[in-house]
Each structure stands twice: as C-alpha cells, then as structure tokens.
PDB file of N, CA and C in Angstrom:
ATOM      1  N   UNK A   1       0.808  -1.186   0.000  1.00  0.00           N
ATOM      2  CA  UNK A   1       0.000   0.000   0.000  1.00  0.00           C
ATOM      3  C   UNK A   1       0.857   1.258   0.000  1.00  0.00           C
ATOM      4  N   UNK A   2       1.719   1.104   0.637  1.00  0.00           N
ATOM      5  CA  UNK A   2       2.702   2.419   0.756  1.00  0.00           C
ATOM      6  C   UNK A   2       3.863   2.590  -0.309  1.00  0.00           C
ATOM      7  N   UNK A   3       4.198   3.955  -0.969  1.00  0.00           N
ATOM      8  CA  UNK A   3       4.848   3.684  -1.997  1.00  0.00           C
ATOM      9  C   UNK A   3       6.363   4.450  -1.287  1.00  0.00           C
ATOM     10  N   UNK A   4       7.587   4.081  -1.877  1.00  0.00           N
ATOM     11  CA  UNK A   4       8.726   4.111  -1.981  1.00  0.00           C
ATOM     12  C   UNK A   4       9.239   5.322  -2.401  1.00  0.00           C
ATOM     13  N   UNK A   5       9.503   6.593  -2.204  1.00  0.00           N
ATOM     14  CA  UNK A   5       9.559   7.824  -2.812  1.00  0.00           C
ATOM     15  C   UNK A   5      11.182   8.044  -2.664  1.00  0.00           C
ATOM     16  N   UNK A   6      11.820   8.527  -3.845  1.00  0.00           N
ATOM     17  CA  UNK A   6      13.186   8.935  -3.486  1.00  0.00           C
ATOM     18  C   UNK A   6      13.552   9.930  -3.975  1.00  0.00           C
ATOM     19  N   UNK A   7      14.676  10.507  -3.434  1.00  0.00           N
ATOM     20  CA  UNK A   7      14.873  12.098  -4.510  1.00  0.00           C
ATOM     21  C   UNK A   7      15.228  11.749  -5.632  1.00  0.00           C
ATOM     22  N   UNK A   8      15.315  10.989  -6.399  1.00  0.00           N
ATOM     23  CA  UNK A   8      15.368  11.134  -8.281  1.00  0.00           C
ATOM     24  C   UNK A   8      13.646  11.056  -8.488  1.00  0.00           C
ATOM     25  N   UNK A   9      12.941  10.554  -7.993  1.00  0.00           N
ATOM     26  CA  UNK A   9      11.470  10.245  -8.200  1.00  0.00           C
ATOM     27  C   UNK A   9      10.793  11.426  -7.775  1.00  0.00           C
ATOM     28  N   UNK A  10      11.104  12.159  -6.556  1.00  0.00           N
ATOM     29  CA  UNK A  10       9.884  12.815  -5.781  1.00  0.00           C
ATOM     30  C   UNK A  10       8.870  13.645  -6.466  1.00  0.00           C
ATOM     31  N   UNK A  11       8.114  13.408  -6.458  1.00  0.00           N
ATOM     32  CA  UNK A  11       6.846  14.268  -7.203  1.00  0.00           C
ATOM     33  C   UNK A  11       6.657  15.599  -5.943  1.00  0.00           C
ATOM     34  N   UNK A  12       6.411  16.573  -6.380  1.00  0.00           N
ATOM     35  CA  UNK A  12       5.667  17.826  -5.432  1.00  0.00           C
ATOM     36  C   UNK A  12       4.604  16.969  -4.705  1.00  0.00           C
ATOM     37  N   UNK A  13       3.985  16.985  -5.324  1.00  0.00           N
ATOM     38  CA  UNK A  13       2.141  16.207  -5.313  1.00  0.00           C
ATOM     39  C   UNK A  13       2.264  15.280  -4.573  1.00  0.00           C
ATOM     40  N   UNK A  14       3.561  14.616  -3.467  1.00  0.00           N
ATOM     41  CA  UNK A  14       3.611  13.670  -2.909  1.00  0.00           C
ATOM     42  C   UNK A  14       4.582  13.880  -1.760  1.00  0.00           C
ATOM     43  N   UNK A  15       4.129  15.211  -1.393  1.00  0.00           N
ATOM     44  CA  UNK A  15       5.317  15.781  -0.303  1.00  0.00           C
ATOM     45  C   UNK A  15       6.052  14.854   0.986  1.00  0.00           C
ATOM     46  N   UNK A  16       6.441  14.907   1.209  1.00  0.00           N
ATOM     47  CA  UNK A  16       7.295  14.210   2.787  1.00  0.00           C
ATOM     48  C   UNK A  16       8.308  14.873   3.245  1.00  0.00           C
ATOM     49  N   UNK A  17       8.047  14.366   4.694  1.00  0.00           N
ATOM     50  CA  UNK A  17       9.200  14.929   5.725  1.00  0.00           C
ATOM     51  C   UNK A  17       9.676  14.588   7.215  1.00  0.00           C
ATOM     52  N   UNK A  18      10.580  14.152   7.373  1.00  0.00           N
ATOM     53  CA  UNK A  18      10.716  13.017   8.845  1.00  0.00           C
ATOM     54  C   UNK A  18      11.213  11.832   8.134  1.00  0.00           C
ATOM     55  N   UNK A  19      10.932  11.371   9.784  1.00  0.00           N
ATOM     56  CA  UNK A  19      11.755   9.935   9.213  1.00  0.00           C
ATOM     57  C   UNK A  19      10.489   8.976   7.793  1.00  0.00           C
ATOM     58  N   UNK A  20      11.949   8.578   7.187  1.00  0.00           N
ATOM     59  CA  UNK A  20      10.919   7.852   5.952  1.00  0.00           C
ATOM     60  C   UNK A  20       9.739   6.533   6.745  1.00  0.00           C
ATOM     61  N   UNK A  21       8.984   6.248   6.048  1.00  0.00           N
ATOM     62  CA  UNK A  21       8.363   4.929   6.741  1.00  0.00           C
ATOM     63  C   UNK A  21       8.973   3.718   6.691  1.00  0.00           C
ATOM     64  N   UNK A  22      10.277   3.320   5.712  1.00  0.00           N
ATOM     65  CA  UNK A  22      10.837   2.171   5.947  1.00  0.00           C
ATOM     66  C   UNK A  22      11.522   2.268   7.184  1.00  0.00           C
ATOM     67  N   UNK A  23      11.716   2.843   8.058  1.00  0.00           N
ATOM     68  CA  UNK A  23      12.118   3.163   9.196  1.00  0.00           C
ATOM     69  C   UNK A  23      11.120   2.912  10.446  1.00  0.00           C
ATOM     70  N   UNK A  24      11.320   1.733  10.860  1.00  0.00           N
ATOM     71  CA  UNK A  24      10.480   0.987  12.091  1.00  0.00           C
ATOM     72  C   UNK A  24      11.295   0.616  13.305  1.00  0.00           C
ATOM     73  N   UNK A  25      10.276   1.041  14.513  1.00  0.00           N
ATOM     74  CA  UNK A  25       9.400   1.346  15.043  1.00  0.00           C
ATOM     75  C   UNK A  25       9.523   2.758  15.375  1.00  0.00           C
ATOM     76  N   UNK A  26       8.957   4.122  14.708  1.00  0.00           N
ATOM     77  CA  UNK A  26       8.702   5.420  14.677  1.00  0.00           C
ATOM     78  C   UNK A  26       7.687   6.075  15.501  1.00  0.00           C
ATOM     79  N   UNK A  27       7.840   7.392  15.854  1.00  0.00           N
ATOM     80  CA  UNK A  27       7.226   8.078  16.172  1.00  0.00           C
ATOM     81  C   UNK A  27       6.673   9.309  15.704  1.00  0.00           C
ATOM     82  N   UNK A  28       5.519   9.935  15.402  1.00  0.00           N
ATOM     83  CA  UNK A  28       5.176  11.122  14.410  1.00  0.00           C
ATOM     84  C   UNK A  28       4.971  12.068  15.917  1.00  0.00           C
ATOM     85  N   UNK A  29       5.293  12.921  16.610  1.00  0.00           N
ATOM     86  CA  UNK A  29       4.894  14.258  17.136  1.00  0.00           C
ATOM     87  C   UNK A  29       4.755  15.617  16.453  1.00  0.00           C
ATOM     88  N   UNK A  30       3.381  16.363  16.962  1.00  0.00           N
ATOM     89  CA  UNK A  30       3.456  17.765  16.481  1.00  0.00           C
ATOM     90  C   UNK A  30       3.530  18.636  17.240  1.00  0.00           C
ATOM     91  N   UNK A  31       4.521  19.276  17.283  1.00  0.00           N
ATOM     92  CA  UNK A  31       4.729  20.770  18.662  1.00  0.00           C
ATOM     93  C   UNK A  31       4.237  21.898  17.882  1.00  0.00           C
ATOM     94  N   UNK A  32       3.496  22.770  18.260  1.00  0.00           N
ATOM     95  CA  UNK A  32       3.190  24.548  18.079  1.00  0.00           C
ATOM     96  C   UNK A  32       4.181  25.469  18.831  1.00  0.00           C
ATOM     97  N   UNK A  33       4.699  26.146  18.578  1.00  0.00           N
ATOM     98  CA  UNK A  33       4.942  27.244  19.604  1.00  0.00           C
ATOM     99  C   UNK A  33       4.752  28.370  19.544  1.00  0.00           C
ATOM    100  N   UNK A  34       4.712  28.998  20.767  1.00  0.00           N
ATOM    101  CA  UNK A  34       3.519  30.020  21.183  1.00  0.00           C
ATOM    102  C   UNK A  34       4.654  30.780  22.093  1.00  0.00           C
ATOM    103  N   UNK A  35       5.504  32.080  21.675  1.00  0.00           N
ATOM    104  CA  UNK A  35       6.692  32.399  22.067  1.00  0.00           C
ATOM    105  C   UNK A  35       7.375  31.643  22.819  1.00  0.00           C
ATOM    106  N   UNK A  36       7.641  31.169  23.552  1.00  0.00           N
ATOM    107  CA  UNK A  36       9.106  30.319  24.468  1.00  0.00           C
ATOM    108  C   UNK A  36       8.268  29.238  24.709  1.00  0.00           C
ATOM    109  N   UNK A  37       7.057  28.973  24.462  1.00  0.00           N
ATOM    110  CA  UNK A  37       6.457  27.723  24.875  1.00  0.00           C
ATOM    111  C   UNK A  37       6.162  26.566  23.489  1.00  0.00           C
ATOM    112  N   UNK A  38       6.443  25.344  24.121  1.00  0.00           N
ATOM    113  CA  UNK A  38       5.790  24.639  22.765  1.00  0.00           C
ATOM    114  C   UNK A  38       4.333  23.406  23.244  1.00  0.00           C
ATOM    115  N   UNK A  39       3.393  23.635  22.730  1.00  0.00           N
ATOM    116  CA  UNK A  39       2.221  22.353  22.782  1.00  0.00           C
ATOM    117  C   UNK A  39       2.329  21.449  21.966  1.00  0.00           C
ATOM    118  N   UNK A  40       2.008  20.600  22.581  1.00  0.00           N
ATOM    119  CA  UNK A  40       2.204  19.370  22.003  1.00  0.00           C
ATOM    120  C   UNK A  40       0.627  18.703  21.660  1.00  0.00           C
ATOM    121  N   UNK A  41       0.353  18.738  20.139  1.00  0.00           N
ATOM    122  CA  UNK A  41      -1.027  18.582  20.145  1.00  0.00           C
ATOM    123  C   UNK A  41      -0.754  16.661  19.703  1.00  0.00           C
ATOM    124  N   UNK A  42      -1.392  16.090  20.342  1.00  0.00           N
ATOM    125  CA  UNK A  42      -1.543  14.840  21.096  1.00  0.00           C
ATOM    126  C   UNK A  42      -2.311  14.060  19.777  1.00  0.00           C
ATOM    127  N   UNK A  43      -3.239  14.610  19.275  1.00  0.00           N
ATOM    128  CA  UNK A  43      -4.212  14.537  18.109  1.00  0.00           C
ATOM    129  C   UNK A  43      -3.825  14.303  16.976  1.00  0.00           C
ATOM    130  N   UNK A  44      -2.147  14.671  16.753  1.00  0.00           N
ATOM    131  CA  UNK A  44      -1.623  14.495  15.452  1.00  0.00           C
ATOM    132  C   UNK A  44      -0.479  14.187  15.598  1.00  0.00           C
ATOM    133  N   UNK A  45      -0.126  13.186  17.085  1.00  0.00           N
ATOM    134  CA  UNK A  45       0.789  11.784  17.124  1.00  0.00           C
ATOM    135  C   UNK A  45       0.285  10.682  16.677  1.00  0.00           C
ATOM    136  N   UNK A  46       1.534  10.075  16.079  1.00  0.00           N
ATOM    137  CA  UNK A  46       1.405   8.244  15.953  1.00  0.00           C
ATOM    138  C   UNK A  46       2.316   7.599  16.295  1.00  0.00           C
ATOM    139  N   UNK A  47       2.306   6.431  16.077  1.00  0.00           N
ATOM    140  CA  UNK A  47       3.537   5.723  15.952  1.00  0.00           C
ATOM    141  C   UNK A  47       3.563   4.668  15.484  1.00  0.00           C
ATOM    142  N   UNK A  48       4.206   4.202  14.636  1.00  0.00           N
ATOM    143  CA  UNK A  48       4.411   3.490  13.460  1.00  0.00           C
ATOM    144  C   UNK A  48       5.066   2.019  13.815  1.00  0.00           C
ATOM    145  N   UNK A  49       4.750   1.043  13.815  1.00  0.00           N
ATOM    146  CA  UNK A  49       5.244  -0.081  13.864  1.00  0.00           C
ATOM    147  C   UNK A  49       5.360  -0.493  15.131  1.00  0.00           C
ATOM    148  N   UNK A  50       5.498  -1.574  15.983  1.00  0.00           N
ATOM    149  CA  UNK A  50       5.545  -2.186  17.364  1.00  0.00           C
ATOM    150  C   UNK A  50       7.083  -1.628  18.134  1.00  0.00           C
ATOM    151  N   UNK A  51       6.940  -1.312  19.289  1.00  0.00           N
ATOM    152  CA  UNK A  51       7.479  -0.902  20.390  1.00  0.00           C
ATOM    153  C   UNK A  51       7.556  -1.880  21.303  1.00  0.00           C
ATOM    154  N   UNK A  52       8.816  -2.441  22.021  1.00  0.00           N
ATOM    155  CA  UNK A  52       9.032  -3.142  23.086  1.00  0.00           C
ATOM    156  C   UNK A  52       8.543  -2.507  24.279  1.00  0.00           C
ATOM    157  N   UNK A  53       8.359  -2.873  25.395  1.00  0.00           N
ATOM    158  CA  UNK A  53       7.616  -2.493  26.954  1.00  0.00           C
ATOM    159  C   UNK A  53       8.480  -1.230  27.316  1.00  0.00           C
ATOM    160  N   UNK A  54      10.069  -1.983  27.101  1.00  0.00           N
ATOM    161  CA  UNK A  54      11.067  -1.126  27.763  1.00  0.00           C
ATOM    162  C   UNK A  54      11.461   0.485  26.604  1.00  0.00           C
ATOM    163  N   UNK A  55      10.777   0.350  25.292  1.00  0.00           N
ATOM    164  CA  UNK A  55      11.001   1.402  24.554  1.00  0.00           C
ATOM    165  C   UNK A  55      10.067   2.602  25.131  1.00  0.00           C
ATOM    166  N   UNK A  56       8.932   2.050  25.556  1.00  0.00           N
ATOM    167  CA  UNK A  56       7.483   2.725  25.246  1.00  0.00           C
ATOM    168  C   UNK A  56       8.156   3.782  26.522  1.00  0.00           C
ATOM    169  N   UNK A  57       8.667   2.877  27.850  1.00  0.00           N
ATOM    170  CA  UNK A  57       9.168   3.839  28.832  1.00  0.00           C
ATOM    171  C   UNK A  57       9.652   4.421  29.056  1.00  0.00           C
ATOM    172  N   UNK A  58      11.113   4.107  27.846  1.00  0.00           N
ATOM    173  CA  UNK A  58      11.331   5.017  27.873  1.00  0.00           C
ATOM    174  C   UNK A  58      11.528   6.207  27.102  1.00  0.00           C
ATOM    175  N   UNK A  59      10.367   6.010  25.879  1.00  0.00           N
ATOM    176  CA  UNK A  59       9.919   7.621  25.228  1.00  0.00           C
ATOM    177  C   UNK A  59       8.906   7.991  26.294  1.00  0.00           C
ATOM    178  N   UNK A  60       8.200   7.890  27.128  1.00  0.00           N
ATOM    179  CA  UNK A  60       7.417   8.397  28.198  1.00  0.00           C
ATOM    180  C   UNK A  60       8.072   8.998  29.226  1.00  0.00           C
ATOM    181  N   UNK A  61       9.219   8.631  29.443  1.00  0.00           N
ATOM    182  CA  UNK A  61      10.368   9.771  30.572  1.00  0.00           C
ATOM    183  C   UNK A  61      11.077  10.462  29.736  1.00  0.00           C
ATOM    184  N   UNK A  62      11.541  10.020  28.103  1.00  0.00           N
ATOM    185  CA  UNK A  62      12.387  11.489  27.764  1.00  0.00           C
ATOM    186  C   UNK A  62      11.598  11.949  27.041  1.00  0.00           C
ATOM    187  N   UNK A  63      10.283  11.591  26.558  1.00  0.00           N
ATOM    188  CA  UNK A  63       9.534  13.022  25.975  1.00  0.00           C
ATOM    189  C   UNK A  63       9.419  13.970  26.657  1.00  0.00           C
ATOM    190  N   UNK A  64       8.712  14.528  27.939  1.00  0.00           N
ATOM    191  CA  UNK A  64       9.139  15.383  28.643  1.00  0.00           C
ATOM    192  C   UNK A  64       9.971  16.313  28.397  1.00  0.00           C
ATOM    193  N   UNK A  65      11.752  15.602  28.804  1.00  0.00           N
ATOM    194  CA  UNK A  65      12.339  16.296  29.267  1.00  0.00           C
ATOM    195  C   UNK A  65      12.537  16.641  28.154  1.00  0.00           C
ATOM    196  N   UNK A  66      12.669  16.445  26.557  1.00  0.00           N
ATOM    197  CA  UNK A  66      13.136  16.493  25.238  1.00  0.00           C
ATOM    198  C   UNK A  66      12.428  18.019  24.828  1.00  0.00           C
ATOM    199  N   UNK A  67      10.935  17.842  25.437  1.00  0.00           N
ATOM    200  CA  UNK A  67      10.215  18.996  25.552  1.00  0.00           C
ATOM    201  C   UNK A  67      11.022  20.517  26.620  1.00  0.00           C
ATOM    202  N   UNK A  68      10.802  20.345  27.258  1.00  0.00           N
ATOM    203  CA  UNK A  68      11.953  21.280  28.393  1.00  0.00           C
ATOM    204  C   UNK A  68      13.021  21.671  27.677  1.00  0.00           C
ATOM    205  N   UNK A  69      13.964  20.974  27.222  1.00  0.00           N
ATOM    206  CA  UNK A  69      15.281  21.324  26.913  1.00  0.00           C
ATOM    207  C   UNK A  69      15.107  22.278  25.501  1.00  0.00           C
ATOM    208  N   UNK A  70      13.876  22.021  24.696  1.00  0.00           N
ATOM    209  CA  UNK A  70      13.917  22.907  23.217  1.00  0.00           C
ATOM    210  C   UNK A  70      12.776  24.006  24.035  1.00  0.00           C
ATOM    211  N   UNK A  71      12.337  24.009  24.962  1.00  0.00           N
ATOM    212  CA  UNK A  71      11.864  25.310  25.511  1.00  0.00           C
ATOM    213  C   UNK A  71      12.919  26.291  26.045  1.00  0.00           C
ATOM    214  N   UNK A  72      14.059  25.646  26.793  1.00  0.00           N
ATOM    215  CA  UNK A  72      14.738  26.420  27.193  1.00  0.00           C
ATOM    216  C   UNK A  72      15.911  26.784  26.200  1.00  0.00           C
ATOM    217  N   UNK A  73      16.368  26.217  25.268  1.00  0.00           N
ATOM    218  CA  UNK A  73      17.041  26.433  23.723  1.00  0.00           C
ATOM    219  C   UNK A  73      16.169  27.867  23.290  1.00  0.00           C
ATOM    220  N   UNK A  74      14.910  27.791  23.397  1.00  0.00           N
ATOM    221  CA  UNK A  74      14.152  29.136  22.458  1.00  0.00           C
ATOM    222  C   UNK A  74      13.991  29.659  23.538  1.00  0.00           C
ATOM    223  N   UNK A  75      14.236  29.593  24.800  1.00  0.00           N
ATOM    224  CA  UNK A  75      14.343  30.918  26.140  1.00  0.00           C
ATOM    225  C   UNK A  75      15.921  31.846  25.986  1.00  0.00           C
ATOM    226  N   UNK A  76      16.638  30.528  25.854  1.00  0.00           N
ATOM    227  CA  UNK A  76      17.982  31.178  25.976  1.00  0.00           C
ATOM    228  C   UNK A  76      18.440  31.815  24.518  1.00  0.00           C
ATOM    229  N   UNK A  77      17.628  31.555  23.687  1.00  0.00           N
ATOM    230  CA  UNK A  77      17.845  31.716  21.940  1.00  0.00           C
ATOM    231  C   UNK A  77      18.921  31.010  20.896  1.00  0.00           C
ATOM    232  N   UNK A  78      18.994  29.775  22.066  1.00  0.00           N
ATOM    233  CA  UNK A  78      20.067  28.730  21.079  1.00  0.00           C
ATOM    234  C   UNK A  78      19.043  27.859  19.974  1.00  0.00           C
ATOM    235  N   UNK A  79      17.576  27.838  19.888  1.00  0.00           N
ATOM    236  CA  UNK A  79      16.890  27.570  19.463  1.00  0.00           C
ATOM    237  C   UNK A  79      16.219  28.989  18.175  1.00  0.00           C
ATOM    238  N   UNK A  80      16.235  29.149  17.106  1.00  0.00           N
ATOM    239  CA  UNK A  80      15.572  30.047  16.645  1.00  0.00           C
ATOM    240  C   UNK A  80      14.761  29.839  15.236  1.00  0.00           C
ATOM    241  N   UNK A  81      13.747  29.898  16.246  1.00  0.00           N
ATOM    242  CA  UNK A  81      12.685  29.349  14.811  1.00  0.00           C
ATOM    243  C   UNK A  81      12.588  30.189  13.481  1.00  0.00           C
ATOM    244  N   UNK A  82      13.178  31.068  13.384  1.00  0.00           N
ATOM    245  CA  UNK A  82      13.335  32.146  11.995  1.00  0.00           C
ATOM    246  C   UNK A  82      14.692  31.957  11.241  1.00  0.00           C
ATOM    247  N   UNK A  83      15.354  30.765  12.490  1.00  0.00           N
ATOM    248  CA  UNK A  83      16.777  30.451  11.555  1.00  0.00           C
ATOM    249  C   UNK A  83      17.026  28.960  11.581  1.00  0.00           C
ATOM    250  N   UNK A  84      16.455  28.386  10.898  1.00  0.00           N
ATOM    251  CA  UNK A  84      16.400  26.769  11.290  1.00  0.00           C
ATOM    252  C   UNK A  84      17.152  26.268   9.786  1.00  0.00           C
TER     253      UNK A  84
END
C-alpha cells in the first residue's frame, strides 16, 4: 500500500518529511509554539510499527524532558525558529 519515494522520483504532489516509513518502530509528534512555549497537540501523534515495553518507557520519561530542553534552547535563543 505504501509507496517508496526517493529524490530522483519525488513528485511535489507527494510531499514528505521526517523519518521515511521504511524506518520501524517510529514516532510522528506535532509541537506549536507560542513564544518560548511549545504544545504538544496529542491529536496528530502516531507511531508506526511495534514498540518493546522497555522502549514505550522510555519515550514516556524522555519526551518530557526532550520537551523542556527545546523550551529552554528558544528561552535562551540557542533555538531560533526564523533560523532553522
């Protein structure tokens, strides 16, 4: 069902970005940010392929902090979303 896209092939009309899908077991997150803060809208995560017990735990303790550390990157301005 899923097709194979590469840069000699890529069509516009078939945009992508992140990790490719032959790449298992993935995670899709979407952050907003809202000056020094970022949300994390929950609604337009996935995750792609099976996760061991001990993975799941531990993206559940460093999401968090993964969150924190690019808040305080765009507090301190080592983060700058107008220069990425």
């Amino acid at each position: 069902m899923s097709k194979k896209t590469t840069i000699e092939t890529h069509d516009i009309s078939e945009s992508w970005w992140g990790l490719r899908r032959s790449v298992s077991a993935c995670v899709g997150a979407r952050l907003v940010q809202e000056g020094n803060r970022l949300h994390y809208l929950a609604d337009r995560a996935n995750f792609n392929g099976q996760f061991c017990d001990a993975d799941l735990r531990h993206l559940d303790q460093s999401f968090p902090v993964l969150m924190k550390q690019l808040e305080l990157m765009l507090t301190s301005g080592e983060l700058n979303p107008r220069h990425q």
